[in-house]
C-alpha atoms as a PDB file:
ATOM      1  CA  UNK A   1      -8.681  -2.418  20.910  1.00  0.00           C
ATOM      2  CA  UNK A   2     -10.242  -3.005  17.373  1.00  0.00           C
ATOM      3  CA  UNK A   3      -8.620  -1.694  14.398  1.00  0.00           C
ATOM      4  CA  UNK A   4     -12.318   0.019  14.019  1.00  0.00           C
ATOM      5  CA  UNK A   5     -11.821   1.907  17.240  1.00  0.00           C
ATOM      6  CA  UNK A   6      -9.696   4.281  15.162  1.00  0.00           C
ATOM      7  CA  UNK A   7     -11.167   3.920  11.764  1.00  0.00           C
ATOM      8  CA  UNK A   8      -8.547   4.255   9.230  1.00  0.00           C
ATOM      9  CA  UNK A   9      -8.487   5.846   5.480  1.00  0.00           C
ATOM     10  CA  UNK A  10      -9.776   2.845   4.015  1.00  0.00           C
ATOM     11  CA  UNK A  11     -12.412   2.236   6.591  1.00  0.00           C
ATOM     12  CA  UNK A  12     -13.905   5.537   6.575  1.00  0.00           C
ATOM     13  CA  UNK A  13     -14.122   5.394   2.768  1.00  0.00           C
ATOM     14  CA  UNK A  14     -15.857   1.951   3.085  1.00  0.00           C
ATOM     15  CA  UNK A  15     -18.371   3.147   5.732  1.00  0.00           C
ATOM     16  CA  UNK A  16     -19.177   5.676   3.301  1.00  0.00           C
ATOM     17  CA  UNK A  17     -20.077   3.441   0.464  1.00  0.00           C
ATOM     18  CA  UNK A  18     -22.062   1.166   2.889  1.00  0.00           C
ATOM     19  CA  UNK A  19     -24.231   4.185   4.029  1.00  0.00           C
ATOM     20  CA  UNK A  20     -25.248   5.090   0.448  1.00  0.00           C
ATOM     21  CA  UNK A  21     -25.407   1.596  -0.906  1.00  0.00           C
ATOM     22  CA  UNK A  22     -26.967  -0.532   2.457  1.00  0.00           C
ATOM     23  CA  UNK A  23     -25.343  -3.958   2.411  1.00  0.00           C
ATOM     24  CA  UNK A  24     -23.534  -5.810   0.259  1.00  0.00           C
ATOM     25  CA  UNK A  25     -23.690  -9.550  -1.359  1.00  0.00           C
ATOM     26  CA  UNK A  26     -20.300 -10.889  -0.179  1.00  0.00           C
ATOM     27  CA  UNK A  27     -19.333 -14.639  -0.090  1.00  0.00           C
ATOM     28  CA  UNK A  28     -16.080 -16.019   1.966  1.00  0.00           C
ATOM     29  CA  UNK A  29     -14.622 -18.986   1.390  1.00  0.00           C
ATOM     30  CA  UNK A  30     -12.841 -20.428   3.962  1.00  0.00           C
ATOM     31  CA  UNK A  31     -10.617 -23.941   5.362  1.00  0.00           C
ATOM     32  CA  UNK A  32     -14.027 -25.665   5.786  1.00  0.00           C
ATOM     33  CA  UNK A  33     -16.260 -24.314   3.281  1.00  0.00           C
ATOM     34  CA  UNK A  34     -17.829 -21.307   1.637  1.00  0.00           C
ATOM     35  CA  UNK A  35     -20.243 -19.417   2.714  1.00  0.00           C
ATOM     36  CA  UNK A  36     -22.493 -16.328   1.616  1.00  0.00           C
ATOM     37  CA  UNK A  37     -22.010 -13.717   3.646  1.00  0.00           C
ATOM     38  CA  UNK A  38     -23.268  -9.884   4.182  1.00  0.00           C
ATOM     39  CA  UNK A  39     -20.757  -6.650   4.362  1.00  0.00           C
ATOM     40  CA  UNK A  40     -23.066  -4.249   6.303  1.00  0.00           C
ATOM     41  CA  UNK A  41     -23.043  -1.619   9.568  1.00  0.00           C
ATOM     42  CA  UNK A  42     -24.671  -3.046  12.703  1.00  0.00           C
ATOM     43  CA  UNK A  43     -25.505  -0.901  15.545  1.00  0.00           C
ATOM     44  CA  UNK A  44     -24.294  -1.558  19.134  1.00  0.00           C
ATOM     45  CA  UNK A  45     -25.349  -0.071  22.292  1.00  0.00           C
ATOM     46  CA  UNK A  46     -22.224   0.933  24.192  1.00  0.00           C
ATOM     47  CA  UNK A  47     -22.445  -0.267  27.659  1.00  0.00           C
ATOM     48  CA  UNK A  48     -26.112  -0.691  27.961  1.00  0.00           C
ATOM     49  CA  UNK A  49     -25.735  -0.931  32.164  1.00  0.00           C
ATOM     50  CA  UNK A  50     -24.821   2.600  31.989  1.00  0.00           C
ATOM     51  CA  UNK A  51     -27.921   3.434  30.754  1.00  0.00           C
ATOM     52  CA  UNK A  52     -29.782   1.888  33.860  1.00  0.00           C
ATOM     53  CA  UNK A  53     -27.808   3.182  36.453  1.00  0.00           C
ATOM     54  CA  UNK A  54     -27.040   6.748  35.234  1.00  0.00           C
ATOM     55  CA  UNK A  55     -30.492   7.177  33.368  1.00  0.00           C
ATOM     56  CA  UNK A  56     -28.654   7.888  29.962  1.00  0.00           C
ATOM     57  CA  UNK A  57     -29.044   6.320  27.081  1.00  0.00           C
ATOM     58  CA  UNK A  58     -25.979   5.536  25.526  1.00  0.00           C
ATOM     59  CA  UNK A  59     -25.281   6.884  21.734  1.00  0.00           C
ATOM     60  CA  UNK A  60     -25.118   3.912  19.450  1.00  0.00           C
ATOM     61  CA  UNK A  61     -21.702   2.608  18.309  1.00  0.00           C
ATOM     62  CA  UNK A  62     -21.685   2.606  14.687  1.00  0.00           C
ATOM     63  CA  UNK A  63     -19.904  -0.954  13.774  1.00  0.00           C
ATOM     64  CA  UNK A  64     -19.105  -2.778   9.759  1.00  0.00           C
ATOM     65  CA  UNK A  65     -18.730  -6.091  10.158  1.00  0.00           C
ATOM     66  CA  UNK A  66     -19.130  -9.189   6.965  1.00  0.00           C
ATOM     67  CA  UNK A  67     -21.626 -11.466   9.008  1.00  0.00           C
ATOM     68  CA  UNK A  68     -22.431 -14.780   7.821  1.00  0.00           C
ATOM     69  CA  UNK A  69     -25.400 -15.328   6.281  1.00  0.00           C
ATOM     70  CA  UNK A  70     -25.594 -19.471   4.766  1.00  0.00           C
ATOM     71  CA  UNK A  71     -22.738 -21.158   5.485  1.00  0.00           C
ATOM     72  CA  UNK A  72     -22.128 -24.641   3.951  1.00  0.00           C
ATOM     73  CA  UNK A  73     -19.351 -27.400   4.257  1.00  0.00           C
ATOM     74  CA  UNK A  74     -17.786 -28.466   1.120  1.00  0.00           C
ATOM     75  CA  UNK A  75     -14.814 -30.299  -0.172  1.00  0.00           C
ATOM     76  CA  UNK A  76     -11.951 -28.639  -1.181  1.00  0.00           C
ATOM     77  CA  UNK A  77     -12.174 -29.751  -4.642  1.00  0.00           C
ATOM     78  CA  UNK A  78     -15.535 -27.471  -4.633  1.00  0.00           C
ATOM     79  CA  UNK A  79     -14.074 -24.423  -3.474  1.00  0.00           C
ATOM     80  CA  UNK A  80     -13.480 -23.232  -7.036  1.00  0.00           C
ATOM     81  CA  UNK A  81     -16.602 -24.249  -8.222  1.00  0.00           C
ATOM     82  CA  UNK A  82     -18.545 -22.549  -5.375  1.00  0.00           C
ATOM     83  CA  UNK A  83     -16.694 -19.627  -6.037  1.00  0.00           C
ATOM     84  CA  UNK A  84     -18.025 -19.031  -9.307  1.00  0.00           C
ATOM     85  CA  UNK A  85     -21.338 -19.410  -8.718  1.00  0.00           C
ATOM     86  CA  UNK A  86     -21.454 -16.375  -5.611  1.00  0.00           C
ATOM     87  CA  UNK A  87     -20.129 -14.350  -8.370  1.00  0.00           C
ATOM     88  CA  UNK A  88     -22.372 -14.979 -11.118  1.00  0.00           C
ATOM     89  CA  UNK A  89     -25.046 -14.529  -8.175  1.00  0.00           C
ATOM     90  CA  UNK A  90     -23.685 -10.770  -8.164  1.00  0.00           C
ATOM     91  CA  UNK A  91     -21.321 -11.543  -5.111  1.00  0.00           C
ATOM     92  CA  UNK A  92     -18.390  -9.984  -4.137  1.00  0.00           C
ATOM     93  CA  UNK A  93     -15.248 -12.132  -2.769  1.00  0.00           C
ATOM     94  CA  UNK A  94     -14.522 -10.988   1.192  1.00  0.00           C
ATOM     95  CA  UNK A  95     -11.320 -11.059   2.429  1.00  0.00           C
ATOM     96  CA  UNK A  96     -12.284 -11.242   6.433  1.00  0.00           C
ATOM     97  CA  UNK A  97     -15.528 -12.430   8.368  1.00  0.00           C
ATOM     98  CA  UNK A  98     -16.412 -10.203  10.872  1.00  0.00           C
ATOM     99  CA  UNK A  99     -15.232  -6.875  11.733  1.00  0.00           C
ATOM    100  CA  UNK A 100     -12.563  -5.801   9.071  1.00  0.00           C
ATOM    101  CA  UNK A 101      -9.179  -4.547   9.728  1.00  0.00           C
ATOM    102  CA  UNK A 102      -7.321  -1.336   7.841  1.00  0.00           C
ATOM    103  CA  UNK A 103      -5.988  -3.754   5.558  1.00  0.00           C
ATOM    104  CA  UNK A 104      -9.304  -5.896   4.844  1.00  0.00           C
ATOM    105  CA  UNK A 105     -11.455  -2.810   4.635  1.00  0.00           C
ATOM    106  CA  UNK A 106      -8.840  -1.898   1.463  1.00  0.00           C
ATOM    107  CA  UNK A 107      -9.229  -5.062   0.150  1.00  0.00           C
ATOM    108  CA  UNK A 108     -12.627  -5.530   0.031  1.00  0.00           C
ATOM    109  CA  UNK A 109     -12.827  -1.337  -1.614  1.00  0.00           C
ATOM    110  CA  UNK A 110     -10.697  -2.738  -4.047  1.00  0.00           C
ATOM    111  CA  UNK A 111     -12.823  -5.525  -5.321  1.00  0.00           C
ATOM    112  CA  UNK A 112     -15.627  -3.401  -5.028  1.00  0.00           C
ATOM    113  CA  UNK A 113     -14.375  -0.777  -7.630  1.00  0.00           C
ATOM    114  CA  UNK A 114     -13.890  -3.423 -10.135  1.00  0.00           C
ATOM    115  CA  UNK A 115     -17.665  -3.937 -10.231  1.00  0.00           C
ATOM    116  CA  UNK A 116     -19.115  -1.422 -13.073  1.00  0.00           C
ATOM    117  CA  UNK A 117     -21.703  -0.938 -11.268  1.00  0.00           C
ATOM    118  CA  UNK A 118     -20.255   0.577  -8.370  1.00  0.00           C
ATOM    119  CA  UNK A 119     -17.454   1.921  -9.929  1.00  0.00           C
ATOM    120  CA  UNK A 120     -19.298   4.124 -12.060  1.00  0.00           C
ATOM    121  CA  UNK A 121     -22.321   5.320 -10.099  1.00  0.00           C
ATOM    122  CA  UNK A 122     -19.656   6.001  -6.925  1.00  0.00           C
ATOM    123  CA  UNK A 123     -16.846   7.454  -8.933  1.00  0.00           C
ATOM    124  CA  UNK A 124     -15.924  10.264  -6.808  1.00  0.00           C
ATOM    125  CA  UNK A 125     -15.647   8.221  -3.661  1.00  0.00           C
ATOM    126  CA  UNK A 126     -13.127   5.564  -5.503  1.00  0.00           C
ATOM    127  CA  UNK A 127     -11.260   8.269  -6.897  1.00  0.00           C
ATOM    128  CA  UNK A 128     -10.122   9.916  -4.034  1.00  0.00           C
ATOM    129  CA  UNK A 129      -9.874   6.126  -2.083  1.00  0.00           C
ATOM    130  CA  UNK A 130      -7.455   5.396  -5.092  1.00  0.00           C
ATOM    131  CA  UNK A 131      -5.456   8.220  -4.321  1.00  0.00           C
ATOM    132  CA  UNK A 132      -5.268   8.048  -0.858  1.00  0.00           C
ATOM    133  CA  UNK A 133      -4.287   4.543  -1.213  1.00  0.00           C
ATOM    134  CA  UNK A 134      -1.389   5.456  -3.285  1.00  0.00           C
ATOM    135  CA  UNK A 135       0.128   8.337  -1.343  1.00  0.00           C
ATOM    136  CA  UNK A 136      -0.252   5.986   1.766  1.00  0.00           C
ATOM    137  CA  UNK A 137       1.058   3.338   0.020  1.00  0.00           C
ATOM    138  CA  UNK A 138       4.131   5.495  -1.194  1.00  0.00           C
ATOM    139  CA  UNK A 139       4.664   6.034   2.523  1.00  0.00           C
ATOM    140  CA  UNK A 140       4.902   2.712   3.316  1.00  0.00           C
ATOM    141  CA  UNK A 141       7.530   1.567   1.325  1.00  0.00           C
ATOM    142  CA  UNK A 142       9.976   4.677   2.079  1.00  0.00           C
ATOM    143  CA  UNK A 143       9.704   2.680   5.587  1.00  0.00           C
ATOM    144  CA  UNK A 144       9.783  -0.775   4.399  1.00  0.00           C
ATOM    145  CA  UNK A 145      13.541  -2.455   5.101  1.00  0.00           C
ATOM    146  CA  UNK A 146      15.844  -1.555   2.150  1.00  0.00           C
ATOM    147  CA  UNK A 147      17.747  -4.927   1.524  1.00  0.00           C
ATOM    148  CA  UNK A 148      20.600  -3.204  -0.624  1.00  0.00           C
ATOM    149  CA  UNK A 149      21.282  -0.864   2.441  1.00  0.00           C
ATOM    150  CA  UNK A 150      24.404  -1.475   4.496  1.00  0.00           C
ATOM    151  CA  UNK A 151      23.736  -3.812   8.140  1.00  0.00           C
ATOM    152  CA  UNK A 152      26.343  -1.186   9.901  1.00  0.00           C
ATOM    153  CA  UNK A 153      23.567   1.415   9.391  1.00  0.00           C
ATOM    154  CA  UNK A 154      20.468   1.432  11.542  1.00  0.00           C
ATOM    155  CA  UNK A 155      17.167   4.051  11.931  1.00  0.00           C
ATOM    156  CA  UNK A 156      16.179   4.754  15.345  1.00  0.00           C
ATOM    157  CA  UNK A 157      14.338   7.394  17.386  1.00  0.00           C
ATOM    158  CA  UNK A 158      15.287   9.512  19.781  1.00  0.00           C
ATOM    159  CA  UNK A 159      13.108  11.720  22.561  1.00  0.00           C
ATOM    160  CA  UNK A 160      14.330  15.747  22.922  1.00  0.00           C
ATOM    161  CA  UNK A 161      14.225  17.041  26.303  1.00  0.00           C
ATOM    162  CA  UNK A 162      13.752  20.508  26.195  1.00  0.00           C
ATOM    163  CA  UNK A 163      15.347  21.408  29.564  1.00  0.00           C
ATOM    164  CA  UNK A 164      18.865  19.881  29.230  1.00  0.00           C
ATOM    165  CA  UNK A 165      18.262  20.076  25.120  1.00  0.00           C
ATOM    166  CA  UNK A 166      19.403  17.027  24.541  1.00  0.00           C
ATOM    167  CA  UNK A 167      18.465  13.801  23.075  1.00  0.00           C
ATOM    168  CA  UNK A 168      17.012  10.820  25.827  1.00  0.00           C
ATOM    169  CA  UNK A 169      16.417   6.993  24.511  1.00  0.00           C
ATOM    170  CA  UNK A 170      12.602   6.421  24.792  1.00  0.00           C
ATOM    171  CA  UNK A 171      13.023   2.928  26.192  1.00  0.00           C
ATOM    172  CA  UNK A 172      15.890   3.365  28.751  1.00  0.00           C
ATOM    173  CA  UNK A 173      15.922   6.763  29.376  1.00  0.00           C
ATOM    174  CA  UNK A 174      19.819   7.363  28.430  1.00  0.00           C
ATOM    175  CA  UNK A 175      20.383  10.816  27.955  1.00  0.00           C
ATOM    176  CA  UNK A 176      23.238  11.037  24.503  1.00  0.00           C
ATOM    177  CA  UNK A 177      25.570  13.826  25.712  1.00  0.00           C
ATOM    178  CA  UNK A 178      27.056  13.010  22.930  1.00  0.00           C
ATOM    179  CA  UNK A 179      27.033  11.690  19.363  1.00  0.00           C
ATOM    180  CA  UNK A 180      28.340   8.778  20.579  1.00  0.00           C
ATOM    181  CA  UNK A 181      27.173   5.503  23.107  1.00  0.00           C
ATOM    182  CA  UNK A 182      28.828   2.417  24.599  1.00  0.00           C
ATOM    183  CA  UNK A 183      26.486   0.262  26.657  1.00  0.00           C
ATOM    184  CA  UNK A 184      28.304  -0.607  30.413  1.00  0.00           C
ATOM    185  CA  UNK A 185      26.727  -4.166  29.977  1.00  0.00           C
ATOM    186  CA  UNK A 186      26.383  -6.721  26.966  1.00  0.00           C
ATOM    187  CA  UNK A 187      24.397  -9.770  26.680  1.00  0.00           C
ATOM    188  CA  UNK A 188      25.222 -12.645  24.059  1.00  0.00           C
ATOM    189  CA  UNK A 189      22.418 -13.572  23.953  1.00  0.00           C
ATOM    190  CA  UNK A 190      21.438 -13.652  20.275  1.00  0.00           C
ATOM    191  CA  UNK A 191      17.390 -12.487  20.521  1.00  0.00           C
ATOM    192  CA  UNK A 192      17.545  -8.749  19.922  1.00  0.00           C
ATOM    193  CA  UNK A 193      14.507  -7.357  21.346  1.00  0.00           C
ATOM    194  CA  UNK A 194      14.711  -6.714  25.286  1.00  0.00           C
ATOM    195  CA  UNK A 195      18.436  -7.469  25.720  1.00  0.00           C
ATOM    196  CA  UNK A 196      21.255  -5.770  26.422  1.00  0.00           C
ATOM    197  CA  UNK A 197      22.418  -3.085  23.913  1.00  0.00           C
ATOM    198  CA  UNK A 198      21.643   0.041  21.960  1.00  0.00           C
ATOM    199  CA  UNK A 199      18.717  -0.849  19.261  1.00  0.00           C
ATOM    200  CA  UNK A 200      18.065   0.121  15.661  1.00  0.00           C
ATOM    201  CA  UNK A 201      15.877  -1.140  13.137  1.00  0.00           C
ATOM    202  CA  UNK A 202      17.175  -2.138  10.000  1.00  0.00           C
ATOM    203  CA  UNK A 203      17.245   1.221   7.103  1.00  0.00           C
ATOM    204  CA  UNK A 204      14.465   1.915   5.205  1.00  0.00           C
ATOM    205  CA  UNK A 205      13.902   3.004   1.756  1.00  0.00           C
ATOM    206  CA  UNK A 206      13.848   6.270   2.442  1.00  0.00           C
ATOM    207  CA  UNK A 207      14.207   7.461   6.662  1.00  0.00           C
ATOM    208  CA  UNK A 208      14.113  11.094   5.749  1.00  0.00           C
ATOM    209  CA  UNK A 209      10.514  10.934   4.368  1.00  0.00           C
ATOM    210  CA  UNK A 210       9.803   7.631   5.945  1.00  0.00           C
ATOM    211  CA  UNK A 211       6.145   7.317   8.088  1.00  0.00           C
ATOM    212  CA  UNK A 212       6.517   5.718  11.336  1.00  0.00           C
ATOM    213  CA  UNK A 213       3.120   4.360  11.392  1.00  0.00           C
ATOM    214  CA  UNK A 214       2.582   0.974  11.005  1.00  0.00           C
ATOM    215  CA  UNK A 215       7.265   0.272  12.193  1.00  0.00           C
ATOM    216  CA  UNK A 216       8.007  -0.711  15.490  1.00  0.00           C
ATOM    217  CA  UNK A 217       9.664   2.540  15.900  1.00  0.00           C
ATOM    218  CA  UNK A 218       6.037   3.894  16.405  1.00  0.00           C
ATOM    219  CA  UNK A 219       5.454   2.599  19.915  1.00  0.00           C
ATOM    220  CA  UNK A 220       7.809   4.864  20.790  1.00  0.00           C
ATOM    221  CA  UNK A 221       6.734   7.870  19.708  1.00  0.00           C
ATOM    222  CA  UNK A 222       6.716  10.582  22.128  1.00  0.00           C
ATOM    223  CA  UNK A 223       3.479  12.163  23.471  1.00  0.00           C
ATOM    224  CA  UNK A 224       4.257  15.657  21.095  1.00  0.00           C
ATOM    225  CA  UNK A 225       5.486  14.865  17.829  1.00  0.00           C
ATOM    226  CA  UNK A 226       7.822  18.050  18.418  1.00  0.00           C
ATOM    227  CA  UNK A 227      10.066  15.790  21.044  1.00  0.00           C
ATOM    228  CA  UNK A 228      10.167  13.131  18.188  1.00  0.00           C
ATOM    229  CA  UNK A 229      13.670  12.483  16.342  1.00  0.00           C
ATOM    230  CA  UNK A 230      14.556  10.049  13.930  1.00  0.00           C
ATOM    231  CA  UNK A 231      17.683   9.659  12.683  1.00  0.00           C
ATOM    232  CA  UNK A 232      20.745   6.742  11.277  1.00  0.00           C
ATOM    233  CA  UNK A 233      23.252   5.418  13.713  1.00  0.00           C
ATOM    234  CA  UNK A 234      26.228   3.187  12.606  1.00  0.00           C
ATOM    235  CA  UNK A 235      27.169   0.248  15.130  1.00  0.00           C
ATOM    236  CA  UNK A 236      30.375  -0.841  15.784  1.00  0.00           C
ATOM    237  CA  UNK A 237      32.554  -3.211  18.109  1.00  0.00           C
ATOM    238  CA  UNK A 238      29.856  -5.857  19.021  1.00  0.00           C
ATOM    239  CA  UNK A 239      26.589  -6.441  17.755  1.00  0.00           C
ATOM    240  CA  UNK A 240      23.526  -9.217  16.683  1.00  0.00           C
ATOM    241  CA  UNK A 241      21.985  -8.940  13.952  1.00  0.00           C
ATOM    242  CA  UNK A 242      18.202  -9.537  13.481  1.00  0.00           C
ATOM    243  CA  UNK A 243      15.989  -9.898  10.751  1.00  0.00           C
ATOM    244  CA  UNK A 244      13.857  -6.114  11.433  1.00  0.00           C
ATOM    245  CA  UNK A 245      16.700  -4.813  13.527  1.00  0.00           C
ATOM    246  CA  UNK A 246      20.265  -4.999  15.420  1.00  0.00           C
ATOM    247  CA  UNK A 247      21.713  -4.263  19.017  1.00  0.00           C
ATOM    248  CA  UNK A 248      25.087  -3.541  19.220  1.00  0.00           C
ATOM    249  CA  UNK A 249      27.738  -2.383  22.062  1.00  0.00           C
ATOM    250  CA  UNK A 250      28.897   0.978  20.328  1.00  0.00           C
ATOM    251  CA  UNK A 251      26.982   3.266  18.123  1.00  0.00           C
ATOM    252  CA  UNK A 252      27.824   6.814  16.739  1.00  0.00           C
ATOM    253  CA  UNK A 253      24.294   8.965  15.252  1.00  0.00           C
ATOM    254  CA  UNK A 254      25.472   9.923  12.245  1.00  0.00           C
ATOM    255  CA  UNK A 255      22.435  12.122  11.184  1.00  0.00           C
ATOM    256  CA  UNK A 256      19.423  13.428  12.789  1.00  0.00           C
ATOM    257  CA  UNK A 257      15.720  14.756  11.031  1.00  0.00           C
ATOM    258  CA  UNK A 258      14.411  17.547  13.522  1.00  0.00           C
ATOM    259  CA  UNK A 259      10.612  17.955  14.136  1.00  0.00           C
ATOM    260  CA  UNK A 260      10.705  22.021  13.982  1.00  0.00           C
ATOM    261  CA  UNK A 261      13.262  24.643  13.327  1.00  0.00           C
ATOM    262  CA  UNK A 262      13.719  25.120  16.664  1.00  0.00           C
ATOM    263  CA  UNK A 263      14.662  21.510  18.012  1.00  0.00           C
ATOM    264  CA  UNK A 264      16.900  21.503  14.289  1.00  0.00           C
ATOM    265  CA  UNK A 265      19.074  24.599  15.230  1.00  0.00           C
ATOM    266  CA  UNK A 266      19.713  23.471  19.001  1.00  0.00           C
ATOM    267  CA  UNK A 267      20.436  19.407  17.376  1.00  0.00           C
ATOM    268  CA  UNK A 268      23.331  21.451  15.310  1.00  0.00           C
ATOM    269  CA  UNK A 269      24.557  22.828  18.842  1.00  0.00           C
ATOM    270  CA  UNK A 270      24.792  19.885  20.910  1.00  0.00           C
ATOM    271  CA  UNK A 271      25.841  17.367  18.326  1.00  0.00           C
ATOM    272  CA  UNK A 272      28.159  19.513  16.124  1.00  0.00           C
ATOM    273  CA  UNK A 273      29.438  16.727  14.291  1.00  0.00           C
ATOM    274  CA  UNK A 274      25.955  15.295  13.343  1.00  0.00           C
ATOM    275  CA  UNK A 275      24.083  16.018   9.894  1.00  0.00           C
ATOM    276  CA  UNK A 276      20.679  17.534  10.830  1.00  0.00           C
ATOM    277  CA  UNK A 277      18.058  17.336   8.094  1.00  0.00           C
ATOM    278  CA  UNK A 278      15.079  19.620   8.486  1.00  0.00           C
ATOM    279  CA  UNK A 279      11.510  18.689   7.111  1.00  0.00           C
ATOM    280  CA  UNK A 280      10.904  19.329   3.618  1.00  0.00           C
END
């Protein structure tokens, strides 16, 4: 799947400055040379087959992509040099050729809105990019590893099963009857993803307002964000430390942010012992 599939913030904001604007003078210079290049929205028929066999003709996919338009070897002492001269020519540096990803597509915004030109005739549109970029931004780094934090401390997730009201383990399935987990089997085996042992990633800035887009902790959401809990365990006996994460043989949750009232009050029930933080 392309990052385009699901058009992010940044994306949609671009495609919007492409549709009033029409293409824009972009140059890339890359490990063999530079080359002048075209940011722009292309067209593609979805499954065109379809159309033969089913006598519909497919809607359009609407696709931005920087293609290539000259492309020229030069040495690397050039690069510079070249460089210059797209942007006197009115060109804009690209960060990606092709189709761009969330974080190209805020790249290439960015350079954009130092151009007067745009800037000032699109205003409104890099405004309100700007500050989206900021809040998500913000978000980010409340998720981002906090290096002063202590290793003992990890943020995981949890799935709530409604039925037994409990908390489950999204990856193993272990229901927590209690606060506290030993693992019947441990592996010394120092790589810490797939092995034997209960899993947390390292603490972030800020896990009470933390986003878990764009963490590891996201693949394991849960299908309604109402079964979704996030919380701090602290490891003890046995354990390997990682760079992102740990495993260890023995954890204890020492508190819990509930998705809802609801799920909050009936986290205070089971795990009595356990801090539960409700959304803000």
């Amino acid at each position: 799947m392309y990052a385009n599939d699901n058009p992010s913030k940044s994306q949609q904001t671009l495609k919007k400055l492409l549709k009033a604007t029409g293409p824009i003078k972009t140059f890339y210079i890359s490990l063999k040379g530079a080359a002048y290049t075209e940011l722009k929205i292309v067209y593609i028929e979805k499954n065109p087959e379809a159309s033969r066999i089913k006598h519909i003709i497919p809607k359009p996919k609407e696709v931005m992509t920087n293609s290539i338009v000259v492309e020229v070897d030069i040495d690397q002492d050039y690069k510079a040099e070249a460089a210059r001269v797209a942007r006197r020519e009115g060109r804009i540096q690209s960060p990606c050729i092709g189709r761009p990803s969330e974080n190209d597509a805020t790249a290439f915004l960015i350079r954009i809105a130092t151009r007067a030109e745009y800037r000032k005739k699109y205003r409104v549109l890099f405004s309100k990019f700007i500050k989206e970029i900021r809040e998500e931004w913000q978000a980010r780094r409340r998720s981002m590893p906090d290096p002063h934090a202590p290793d003992t401390l990890g943020w995981r997730i949890w799935h709530w099963n409604g039925y037994y009201k409990l908390l489950f383990s999204p990856s193993q399935g272990t229901t927590w009857f209690t606060p506290e987990l030993r693992v019947s089997n441990w592996s010394t085996a120092a790589a810490v993803r797939g092995k034997a042992g209960i899993h947390a990633a390292r603490m972030p800035y800020d896990w009470r307002r933390a986003s878990l887009a764009g963490t590891e902790l996201n693949g394991y959401v849960a299908p309604y964000t109402k079964e979704t809990v996030v919380g701090v365990v602290e490891r003890f006996g046995k354990y390997i430390l990682g760079t992102e994460g740990w495993r260890a043989e023995w954890v204890i949750i020492r508190a819990l942010k509930a998705p809802s009232t609801e799920v909050g009050l009936l986290l205070e029930r089971a795990y009595p012992d356990v801090e539960v933080y409700y959304s803000d």
